[in-house]
N, C-alpha and C. Protein backbone atom coordinates (compact mmCIF):
# COMPACT_ATOMS: atom_id res chain seq x y z
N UNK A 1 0.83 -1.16 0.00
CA UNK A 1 0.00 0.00 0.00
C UNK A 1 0.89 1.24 0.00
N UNK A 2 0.37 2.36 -0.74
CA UNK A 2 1.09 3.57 -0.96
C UNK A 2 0.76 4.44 -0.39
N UNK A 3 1.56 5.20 0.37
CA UNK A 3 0.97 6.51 1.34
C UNK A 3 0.66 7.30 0.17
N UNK A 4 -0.36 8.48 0.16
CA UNK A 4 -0.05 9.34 -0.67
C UNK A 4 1.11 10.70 -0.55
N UNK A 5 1.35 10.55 0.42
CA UNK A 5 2.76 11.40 0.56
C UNK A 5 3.92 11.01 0.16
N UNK A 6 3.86 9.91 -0.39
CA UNK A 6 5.10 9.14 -1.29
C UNK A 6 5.10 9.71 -2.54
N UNK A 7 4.22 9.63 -3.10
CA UNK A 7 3.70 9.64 -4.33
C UNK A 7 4.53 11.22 -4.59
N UNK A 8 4.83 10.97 -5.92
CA UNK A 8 5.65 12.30 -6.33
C UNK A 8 4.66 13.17 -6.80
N UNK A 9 4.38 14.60 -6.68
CA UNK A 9 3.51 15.43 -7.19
C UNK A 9 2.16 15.63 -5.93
N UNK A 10 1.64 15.23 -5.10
CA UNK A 10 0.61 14.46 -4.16
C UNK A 10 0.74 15.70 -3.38
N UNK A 11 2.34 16.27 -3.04
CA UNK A 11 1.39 17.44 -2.03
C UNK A 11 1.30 18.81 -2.95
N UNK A 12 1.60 18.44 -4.05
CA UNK A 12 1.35 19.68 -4.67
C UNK A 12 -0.07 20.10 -5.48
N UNK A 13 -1.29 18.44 -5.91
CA UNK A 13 -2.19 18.69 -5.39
C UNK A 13 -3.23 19.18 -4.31
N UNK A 14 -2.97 18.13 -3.02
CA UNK A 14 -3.38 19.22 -1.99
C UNK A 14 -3.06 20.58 -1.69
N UNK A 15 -1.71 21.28 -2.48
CA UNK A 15 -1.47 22.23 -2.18
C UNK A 15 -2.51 22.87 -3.12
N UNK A 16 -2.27 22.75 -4.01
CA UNK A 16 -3.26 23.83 -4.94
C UNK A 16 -4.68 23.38 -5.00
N UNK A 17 -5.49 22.37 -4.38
CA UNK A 17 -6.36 22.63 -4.00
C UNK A 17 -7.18 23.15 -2.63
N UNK A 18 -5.96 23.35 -1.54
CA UNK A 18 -6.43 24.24 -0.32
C UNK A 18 -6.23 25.87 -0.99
N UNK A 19 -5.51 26.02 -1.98
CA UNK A 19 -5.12 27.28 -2.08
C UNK A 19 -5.95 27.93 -2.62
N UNK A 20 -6.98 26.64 -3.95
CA UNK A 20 -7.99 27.24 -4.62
C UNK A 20 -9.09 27.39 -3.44
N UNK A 21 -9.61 26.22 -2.64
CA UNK A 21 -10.55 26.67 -1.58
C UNK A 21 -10.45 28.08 -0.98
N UNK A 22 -9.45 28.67 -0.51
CA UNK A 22 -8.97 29.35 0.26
C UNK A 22 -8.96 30.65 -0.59
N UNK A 23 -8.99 30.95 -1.83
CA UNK A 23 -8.99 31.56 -3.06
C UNK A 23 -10.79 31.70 -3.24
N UNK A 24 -11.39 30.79 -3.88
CA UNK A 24 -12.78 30.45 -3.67
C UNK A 24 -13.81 31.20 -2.61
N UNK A 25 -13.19 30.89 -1.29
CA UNK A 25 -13.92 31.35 -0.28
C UNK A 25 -13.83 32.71 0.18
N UNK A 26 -12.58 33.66 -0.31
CA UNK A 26 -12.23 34.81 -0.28
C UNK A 26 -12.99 35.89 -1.28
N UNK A 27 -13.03 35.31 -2.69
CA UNK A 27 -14.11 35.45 -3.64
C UNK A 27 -15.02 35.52 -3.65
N UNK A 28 -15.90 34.71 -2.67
CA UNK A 28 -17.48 34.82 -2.81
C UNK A 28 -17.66 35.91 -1.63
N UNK A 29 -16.89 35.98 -1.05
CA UNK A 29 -17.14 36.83 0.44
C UNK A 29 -17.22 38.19 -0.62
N UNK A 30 -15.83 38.63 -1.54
CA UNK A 30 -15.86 40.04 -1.68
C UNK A 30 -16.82 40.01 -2.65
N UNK A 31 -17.70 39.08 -3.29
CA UNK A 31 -18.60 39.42 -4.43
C UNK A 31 -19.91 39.56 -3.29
N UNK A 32 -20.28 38.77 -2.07
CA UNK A 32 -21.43 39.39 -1.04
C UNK A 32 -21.67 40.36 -0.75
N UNK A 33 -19.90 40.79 -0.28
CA UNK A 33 -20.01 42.44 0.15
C UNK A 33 -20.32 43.33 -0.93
N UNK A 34 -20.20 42.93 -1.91
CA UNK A 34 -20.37 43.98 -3.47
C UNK A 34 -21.94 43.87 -3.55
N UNK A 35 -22.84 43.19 -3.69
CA UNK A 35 -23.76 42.89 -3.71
C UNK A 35 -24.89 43.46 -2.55
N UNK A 36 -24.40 43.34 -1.08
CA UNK A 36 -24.91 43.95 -0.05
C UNK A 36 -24.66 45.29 -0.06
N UNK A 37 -23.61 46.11 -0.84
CA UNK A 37 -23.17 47.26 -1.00
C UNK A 37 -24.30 47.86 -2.11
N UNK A 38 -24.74 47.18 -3.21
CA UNK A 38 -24.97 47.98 -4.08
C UNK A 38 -26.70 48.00 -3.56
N UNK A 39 -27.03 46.55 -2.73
CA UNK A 39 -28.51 46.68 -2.32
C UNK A 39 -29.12 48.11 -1.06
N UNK A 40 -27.52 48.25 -0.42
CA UNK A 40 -27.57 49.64 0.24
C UNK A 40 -27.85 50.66 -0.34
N UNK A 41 -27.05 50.42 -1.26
CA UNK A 41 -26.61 52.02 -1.98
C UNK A 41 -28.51 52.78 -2.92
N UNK A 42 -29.07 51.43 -3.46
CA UNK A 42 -30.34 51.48 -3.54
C UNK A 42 -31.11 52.31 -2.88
N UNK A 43 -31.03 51.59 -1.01
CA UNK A 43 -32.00 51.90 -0.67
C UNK A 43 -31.61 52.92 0.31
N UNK A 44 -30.92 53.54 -0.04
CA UNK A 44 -30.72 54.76 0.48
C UNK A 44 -31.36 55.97 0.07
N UNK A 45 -31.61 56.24 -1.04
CA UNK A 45 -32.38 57.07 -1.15
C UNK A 45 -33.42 57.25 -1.28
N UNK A 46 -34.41 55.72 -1.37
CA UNK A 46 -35.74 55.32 -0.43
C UNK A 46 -35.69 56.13 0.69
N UNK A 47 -34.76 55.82 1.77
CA UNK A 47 -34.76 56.00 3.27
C UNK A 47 -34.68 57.87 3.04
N UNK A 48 -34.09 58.49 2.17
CA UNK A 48 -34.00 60.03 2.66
C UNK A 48 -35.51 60.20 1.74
N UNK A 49 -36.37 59.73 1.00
CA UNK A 49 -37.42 60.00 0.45
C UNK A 49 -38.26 59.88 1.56
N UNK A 50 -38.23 58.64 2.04
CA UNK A 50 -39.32 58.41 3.44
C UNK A 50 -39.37 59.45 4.51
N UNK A 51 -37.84 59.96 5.15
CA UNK A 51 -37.76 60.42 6.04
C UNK A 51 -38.40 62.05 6.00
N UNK A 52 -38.11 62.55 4.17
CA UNK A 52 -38.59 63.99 3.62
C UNK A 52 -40.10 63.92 3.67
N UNK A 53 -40.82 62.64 3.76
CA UNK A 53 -42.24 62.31 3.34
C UNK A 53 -42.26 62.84 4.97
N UNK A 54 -42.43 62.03 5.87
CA UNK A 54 -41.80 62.26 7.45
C UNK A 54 -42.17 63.45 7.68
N UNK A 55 -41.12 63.70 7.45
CA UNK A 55 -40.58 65.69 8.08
C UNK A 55 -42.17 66.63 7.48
N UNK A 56 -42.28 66.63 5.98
CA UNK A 56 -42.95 67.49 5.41
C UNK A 56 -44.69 66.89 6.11
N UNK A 57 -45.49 65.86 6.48
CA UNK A 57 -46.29 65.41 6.94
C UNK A 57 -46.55 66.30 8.38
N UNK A 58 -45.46 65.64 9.15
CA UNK A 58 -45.25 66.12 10.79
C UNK A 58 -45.66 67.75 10.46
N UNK A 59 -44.87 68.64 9.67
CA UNK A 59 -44.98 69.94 9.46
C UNK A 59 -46.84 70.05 9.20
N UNK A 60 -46.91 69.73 8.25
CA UNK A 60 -48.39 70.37 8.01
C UNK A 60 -48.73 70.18 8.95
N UNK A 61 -49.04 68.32 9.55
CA UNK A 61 -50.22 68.19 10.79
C UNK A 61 -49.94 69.49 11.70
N UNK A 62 -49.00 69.82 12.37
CA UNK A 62 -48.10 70.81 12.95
C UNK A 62 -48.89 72.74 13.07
N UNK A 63 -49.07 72.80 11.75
CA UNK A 63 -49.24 73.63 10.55
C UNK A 63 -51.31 73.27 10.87
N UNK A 64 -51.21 72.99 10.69
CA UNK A 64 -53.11 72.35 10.70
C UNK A 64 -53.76 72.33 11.82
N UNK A 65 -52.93 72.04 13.26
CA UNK A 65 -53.11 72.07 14.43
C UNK A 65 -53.06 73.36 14.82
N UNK A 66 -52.35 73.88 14.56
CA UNK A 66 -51.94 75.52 15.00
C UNK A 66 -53.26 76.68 14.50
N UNK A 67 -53.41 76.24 13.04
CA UNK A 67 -54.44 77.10 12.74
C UNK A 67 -55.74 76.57 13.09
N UNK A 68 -56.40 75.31 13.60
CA UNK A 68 -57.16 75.22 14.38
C UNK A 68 -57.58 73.96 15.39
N UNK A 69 -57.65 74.62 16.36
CA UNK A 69 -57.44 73.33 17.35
C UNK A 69 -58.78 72.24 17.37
N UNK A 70 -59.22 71.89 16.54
CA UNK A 70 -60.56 71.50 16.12
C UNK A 70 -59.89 69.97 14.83
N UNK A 71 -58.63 70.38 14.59
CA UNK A 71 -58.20 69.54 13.43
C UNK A 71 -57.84 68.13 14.03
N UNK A 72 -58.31 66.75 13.36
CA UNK A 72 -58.61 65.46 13.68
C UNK A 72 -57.52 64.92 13.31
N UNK A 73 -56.52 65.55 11.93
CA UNK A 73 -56.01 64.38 11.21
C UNK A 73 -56.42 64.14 9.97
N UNK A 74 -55.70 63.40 8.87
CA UNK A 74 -56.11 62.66 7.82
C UNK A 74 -55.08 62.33 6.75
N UNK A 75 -55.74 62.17 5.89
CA UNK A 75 -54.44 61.47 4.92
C UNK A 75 -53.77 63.13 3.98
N UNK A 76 -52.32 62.84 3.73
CA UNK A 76 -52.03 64.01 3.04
C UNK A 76 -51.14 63.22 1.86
N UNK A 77 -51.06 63.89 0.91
CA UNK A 77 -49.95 62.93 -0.21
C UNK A 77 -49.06 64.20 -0.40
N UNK A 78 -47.64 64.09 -0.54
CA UNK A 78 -46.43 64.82 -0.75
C UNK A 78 -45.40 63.75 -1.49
N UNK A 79 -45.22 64.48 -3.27
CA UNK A 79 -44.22 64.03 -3.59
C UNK A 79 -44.72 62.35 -4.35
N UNK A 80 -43.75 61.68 -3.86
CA UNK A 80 -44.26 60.49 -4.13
C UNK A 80 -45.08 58.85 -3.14
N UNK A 81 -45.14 59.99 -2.12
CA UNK A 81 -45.39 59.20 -0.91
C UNK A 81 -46.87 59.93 -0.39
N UNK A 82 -47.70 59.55 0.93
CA UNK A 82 -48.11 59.71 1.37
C UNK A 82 -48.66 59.56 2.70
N UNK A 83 -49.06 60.19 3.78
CA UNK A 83 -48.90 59.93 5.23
C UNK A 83 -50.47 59.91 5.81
N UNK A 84 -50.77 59.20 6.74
CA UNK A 84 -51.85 59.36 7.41
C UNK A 84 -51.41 59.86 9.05
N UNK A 85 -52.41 61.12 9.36
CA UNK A 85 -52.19 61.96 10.50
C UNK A 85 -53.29 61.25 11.29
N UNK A 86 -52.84 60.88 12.60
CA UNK A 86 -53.91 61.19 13.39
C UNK A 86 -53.72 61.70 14.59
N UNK A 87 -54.89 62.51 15.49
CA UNK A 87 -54.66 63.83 16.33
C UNK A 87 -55.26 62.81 17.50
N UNK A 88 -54.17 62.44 18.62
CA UNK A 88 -55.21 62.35 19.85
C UNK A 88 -54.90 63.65 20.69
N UNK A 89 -56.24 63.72 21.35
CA UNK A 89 -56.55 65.36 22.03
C UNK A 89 -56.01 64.91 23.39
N UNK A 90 -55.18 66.06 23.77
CA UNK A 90 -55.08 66.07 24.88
C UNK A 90 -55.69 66.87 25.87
N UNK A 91 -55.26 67.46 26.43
CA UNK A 91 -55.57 68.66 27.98
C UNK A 91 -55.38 69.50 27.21
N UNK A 92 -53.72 69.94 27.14
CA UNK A 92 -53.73 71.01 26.83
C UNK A 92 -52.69 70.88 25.85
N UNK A 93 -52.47 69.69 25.57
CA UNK A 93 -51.15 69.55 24.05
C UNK A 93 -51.50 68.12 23.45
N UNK A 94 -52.10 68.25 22.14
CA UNK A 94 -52.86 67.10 21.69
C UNK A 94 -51.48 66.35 21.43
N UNK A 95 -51.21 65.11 21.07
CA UNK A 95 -50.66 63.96 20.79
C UNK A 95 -50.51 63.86 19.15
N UNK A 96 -49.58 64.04 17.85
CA UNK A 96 -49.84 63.86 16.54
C UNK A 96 -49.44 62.22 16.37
C-alpha cells in the first residue's frame, strides 16, 4: 500500500487545491459584500425619500393644528409618498 505522501507530485495537489478553496472562499465573500453594497446604496435614497415624506407630513399636521385646534387628522400625499395623521386630544397639548 502507498501513502499518498510518497507519491511524487501528491502534495502539490493538496497544495493547490487548499489554495484554490482558500482563493474560492475569499471570492465569494468580496462578491457578497459587493452585492450587499450595491442593495444599500439602492435603498438609500428610499430611506432620505421616506424620512422627507416624514418631516414634510409632521410639518403640516403641525401647521393644521396651529391654525385650528378643532383639526382630527387625515391622509395628506407629498411628492411620491403619502402619510396618514392622526390627532389624539389632549388637555392642553394634543398627541400627533
Amino acid at each position: 500500500m502507498t501513502h499518498l505522501s510518497t507519491k511524487p507530485g501528491a502534495m502539490l495537489i493538496v497544495t493547490i487545491l487548499v489554495t484554490s478553496a482558500v482563493t474560492l472562499a475569499i471570492g465569494m465573500s468580496i462578491a457578497l459584500q459587493s452585492l450587499q453594497g450595491l442593495s444599500m446604496g439602492r435603498a438609500e435614497p428610499k430611506s432620505a425619500e421616506a424620512l422627507s415624506i416624514a418631516d414634510g407630513c409632521m410639518e403640516e399636521a403641525l401647521l393644521r393644528l396651529a391654525r385650528s385646534s378643532d383639526y382630527e387628522g387625515g391622509t395628506l400625499s407629498f411628492g411620491n409618498g403619502n402619510c396618514v395623521i392622526t390627532v389624539n386630544p389632549g388637555d392642553s397639548c394634543p398627541a400627533i
